[in-house]
Each structure stands twice: as C-alpha cells, then as structure tokens.
C-alpha atoms as a PDB file:
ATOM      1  CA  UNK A   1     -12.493  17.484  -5.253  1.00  0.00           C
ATOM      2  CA  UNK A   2      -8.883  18.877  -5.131  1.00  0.00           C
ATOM      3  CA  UNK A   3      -6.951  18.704  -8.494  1.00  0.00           C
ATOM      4  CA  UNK A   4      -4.345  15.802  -7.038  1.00  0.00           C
ATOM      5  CA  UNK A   5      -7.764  13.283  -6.550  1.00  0.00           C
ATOM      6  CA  UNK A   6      -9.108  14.662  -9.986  1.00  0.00           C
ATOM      7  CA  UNK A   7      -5.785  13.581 -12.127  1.00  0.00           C
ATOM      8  CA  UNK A   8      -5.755  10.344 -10.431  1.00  0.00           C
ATOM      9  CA  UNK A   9      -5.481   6.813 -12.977  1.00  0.00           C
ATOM     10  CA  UNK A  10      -8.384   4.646 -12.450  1.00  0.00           C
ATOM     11  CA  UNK A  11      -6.505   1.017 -11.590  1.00  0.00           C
ATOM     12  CA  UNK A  12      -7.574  -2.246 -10.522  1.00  0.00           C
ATOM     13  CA  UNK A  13      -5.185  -5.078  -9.697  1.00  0.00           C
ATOM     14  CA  UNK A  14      -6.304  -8.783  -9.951  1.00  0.00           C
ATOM     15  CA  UNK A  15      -3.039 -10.279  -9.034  1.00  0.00           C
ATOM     16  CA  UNK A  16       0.116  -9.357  -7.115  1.00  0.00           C
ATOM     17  CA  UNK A  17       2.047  -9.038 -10.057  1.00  0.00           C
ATOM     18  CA  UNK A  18       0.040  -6.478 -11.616  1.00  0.00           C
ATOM     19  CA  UNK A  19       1.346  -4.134  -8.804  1.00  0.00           C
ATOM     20  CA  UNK A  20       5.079  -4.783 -10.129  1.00  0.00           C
ATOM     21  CA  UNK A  21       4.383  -5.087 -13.620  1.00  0.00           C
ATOM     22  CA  UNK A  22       2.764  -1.311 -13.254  1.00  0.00           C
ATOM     23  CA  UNK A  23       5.266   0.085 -11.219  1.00  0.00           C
ATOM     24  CA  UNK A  24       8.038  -1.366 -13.570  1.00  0.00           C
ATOM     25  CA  UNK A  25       6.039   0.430 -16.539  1.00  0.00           C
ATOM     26  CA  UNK A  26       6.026   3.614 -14.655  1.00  0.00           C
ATOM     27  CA  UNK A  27       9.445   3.921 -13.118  1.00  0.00           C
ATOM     28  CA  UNK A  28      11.123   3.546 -16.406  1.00  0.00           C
ATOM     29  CA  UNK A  29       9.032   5.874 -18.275  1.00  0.00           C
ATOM     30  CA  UNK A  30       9.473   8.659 -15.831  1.00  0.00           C
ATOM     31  CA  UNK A  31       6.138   9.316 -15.328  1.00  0.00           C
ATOM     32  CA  UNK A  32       5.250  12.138 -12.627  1.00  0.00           C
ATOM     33  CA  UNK A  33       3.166  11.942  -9.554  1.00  0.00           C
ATOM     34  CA  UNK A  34       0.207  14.283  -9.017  1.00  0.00           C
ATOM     35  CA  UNK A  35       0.511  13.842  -4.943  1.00  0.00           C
ATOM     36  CA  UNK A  36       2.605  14.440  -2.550  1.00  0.00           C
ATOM     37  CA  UNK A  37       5.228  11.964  -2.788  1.00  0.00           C
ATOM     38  CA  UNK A  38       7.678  10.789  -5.143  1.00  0.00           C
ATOM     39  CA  UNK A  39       7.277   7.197  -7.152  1.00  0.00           C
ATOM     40  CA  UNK A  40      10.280   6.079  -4.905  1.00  0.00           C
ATOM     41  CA  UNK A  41       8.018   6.615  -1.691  1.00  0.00           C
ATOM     42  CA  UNK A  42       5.282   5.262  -2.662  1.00  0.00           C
ATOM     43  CA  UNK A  43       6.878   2.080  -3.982  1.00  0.00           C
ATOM     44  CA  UNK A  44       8.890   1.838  -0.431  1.00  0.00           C
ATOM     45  CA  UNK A  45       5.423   2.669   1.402  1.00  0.00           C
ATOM     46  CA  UNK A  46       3.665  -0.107  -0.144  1.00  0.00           C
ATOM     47  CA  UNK A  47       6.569  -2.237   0.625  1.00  0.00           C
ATOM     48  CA  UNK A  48       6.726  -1.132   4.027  1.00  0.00           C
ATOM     49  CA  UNK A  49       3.331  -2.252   5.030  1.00  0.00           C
ATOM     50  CA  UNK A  50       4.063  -5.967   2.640  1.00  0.00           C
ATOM     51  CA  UNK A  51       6.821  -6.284   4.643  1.00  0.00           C
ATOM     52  CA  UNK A  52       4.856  -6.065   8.238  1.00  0.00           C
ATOM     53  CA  UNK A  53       2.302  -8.252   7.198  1.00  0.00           C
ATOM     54  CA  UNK A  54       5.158 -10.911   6.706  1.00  0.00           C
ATOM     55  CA  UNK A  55       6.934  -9.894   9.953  1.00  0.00           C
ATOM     56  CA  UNK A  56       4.719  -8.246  12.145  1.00  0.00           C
ATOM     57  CA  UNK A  57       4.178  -4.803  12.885  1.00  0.00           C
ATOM     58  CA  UNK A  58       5.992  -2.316  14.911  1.00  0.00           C
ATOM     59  CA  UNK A  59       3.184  -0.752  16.561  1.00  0.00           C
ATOM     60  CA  UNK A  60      -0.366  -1.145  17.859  1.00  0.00           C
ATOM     61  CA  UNK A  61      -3.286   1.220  17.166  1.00  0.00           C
ATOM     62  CA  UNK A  62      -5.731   1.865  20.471  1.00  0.00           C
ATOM     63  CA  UNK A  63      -8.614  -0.683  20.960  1.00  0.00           C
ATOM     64  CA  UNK A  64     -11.146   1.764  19.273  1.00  0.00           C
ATOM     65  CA  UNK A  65      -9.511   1.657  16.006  1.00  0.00           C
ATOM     66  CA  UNK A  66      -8.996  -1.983  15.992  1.00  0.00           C
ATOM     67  CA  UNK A  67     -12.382  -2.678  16.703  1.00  0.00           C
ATOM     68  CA  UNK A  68     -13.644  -0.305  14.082  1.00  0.00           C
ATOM     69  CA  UNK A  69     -10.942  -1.740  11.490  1.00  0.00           C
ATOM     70  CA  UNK A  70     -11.975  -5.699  11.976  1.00  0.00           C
ATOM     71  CA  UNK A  71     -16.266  -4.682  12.322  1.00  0.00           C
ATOM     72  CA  UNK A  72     -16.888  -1.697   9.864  1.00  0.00           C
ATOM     73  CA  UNK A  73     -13.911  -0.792   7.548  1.00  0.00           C
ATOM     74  CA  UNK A  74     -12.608  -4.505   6.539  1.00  0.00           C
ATOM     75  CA  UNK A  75     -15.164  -5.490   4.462  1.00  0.00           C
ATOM     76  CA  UNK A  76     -15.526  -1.956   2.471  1.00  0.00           C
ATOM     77  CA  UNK A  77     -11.988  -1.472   2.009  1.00  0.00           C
ATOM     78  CA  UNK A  78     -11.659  -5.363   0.655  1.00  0.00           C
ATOM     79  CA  UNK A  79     -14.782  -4.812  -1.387  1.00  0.00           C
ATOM     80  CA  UNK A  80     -14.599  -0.830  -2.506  1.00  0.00           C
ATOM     81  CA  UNK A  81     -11.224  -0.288  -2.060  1.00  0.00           C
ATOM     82  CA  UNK A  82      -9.227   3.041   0.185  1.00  0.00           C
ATOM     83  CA  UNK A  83     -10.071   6.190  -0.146  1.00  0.00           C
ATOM     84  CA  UNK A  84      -7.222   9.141   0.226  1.00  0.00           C
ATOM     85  CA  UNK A  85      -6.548  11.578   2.613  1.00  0.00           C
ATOM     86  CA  UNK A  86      -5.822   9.173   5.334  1.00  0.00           C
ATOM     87  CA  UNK A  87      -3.121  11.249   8.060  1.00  0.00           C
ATOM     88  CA  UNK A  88      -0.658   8.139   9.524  1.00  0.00           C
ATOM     89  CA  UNK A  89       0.741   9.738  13.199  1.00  0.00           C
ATOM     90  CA  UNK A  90       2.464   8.741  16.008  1.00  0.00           C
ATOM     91  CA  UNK A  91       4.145   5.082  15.964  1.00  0.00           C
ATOM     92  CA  UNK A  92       1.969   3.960  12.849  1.00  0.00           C
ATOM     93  CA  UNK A  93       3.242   7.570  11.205  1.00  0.00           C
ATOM     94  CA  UNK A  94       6.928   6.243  11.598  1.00  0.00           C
ATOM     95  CA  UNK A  95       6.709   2.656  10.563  1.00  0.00           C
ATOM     96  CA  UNK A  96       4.485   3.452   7.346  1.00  0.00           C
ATOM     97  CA  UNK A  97       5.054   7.036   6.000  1.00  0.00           C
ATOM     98  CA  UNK A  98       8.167   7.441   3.500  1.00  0.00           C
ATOM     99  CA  UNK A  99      11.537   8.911   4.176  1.00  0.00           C
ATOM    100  CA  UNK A 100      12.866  10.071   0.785  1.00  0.00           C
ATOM    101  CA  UNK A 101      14.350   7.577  -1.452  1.00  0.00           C
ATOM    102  CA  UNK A 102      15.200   7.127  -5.052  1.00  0.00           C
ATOM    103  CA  UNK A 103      12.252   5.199  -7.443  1.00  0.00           C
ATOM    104  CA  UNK A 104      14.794   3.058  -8.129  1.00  0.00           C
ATOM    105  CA  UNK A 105      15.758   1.751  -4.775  1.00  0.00           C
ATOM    106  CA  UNK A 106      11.834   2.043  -4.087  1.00  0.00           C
ATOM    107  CA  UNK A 107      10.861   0.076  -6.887  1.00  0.00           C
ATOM    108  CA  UNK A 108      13.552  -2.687  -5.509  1.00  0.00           C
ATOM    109  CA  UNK A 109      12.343  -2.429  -2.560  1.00  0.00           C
ATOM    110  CA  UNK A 110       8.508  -3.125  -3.786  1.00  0.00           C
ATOM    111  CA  UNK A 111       9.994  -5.841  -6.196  1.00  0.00           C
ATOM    112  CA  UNK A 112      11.612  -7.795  -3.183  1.00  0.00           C
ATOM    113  CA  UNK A 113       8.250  -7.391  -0.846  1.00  0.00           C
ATOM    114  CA  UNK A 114       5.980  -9.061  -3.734  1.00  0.00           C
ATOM    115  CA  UNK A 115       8.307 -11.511  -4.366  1.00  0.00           C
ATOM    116  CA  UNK A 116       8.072 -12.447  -0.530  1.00  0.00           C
ATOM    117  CA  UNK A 117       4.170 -12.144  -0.447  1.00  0.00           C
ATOM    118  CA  UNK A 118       4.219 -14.902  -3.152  1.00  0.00           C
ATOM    119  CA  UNK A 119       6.656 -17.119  -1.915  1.00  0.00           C
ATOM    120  CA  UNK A 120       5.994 -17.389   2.058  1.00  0.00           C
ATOM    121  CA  UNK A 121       2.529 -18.494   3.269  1.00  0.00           C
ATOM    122  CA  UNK A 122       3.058 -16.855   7.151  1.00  0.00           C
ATOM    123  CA  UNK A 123       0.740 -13.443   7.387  1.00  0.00           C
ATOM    124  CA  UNK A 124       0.826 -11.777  11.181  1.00  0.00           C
ATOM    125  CA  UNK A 125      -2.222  -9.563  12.283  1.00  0.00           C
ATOM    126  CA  UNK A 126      -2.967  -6.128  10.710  1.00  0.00           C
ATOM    127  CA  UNK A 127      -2.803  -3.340  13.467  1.00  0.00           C
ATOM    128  CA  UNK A 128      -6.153  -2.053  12.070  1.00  0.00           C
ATOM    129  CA  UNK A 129      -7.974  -5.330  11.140  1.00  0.00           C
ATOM    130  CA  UNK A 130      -7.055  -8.233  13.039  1.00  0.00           C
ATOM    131  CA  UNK A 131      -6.164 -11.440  11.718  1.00  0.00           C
ATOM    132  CA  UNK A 132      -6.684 -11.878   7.966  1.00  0.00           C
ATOM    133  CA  UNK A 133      -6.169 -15.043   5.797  1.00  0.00           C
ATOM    134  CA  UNK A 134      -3.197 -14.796   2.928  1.00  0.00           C
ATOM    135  CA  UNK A 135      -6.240 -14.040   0.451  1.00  0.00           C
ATOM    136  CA  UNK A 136      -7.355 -11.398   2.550  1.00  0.00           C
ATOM    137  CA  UNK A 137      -4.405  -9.723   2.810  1.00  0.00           C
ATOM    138  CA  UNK A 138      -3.315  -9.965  -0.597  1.00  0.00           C
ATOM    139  CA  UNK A 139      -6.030  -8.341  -1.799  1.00  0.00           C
ATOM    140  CA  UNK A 140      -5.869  -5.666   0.782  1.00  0.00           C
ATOM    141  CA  UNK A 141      -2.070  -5.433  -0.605  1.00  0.00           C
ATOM    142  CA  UNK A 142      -3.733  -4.823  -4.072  1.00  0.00           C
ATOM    143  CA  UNK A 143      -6.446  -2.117  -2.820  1.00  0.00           C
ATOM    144  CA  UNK A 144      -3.380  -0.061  -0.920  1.00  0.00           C
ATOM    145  CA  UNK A 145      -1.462  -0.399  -4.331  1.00  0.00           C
ATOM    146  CA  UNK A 146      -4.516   0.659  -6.257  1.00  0.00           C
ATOM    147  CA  UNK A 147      -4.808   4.382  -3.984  1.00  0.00           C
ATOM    148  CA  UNK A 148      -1.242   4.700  -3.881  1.00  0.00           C
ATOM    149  CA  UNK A 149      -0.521   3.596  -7.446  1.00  0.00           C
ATOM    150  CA  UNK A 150      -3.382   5.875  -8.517  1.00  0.00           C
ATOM    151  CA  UNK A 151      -1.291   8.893  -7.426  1.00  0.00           C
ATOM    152  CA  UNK A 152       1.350   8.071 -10.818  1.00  0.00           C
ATOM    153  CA  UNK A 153       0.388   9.425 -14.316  1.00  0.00           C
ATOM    154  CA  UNK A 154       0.335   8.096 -17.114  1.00  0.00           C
ATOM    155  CA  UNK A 155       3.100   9.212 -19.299  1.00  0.00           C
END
C-alpha cells in the first residue's frame, strides 16, 4: 500500500449533494491533498465526466473495453465502488484528466455540473458501460466522487 492510498478519508455519498456539500467543506478550509492533483482538478475532473454524461462523450473506448465495462466492471464499481490507480490515455486521457486550475474555479465548475445532474433528466451512454438509467449514473457519479474525494484530508 503506498502512503497516498494509506492517508486516504473513508467517504460514502448517498445523495448528489453530499459531493458539493463536502467539497464546499474542504475548499474553504484549505485542506491538502495526499495525491497527485490539486482540489481544483479533482473538482473539474469529476465535473468533466458529469458533464459528458449530460452531453455525450468525446471519445469511444475499443470494443474490448466496452464489453468488459457493461458485463464485468458495472455491477462492482456500482456496488463496491473504484479503486485507484486507474492510467486515462489517448482520447479518454484528454477529455477526463485535469489541466491545472484554481479550487475555486474547480469547485464552480463541480457546483454547476451537480446542479445540472439534478435538474435535467437526459443521460447519454458511458464510453465504458453502455447505457445506464439516471439512477445508475448518479450513483456511479457518487462512487467516482467517493475515490477522487478520498484523495482530500481532513483538515
């Protein structure tokens, strides 16, 4: 186990909100990160992939990996939630990984996406899983937030 996996916070969101209401917490008490990217990049990354399941995705992953995603990993990940260590490349890499960007600008960002996942009812096909319902994908919204999220100390 490296040291970033062992400082990680133990979360579980039951609603949307809870991602927000966390996030809002953290960003204004300055706490630190124990991985590899800022609070301001993983609030935009988690926004990045809310905002493609409103309005579709920029890429497509090979047939392999979508099969695999919709028969084996969907019901884990829903169930047990993501594991780190995950390398995005290519097209998928450019859509999804951080640029640098301020928390706070991040944190806007993440505030507008949730918003959005609550108000419209449209989803569009995950690149990795296939269709999902609007239940499905929030909760794989909430299982992202809860590796990514994990990554943030507590003050």
């Amino acid at each position: 186990m490296s040291s970033q996996t062992a400082t990680r916070r133990k979360i579980s969101y039951a609603t949307l909100q809870e991602i927000i209401d966390d996030a809002t917490r953290l960003a204004a008490a300055d706490a630190p990160t124990t991985g590899n990217w800022s609070k301001g990049q993983i609030f935009d990354h988690l926004a990045r992939l809310m905002d493609y399941s409103l309005d579709g995705f920029p890429f497509r992953l090979p047939w392999l990996f979508r099969l695999l995603g919709k028969h084996y990993f969907k019901s884990r990940i829903l169930k047990n939630g993501m594991m780190p260590g995950i390398n995005l490349k290519g097209d998928s890499g450019k859509a999804l990984l951080p640029d640098p960007i301020d928390d706070q600008a991040g944190l806007d960002h993440l505030r507008t996406a949730i918003q959005r996942l609550i108000a419209e009812p449209q989803r569009c096909p995950s690149p990795f899983f296939g269709e999902l319902s609007r239940d499905e994908w929030d909760l794989l919204h909430r299982r992202h937030a809860e590796l990514h999220m994990s990554f943030i100390a507590e003050p």
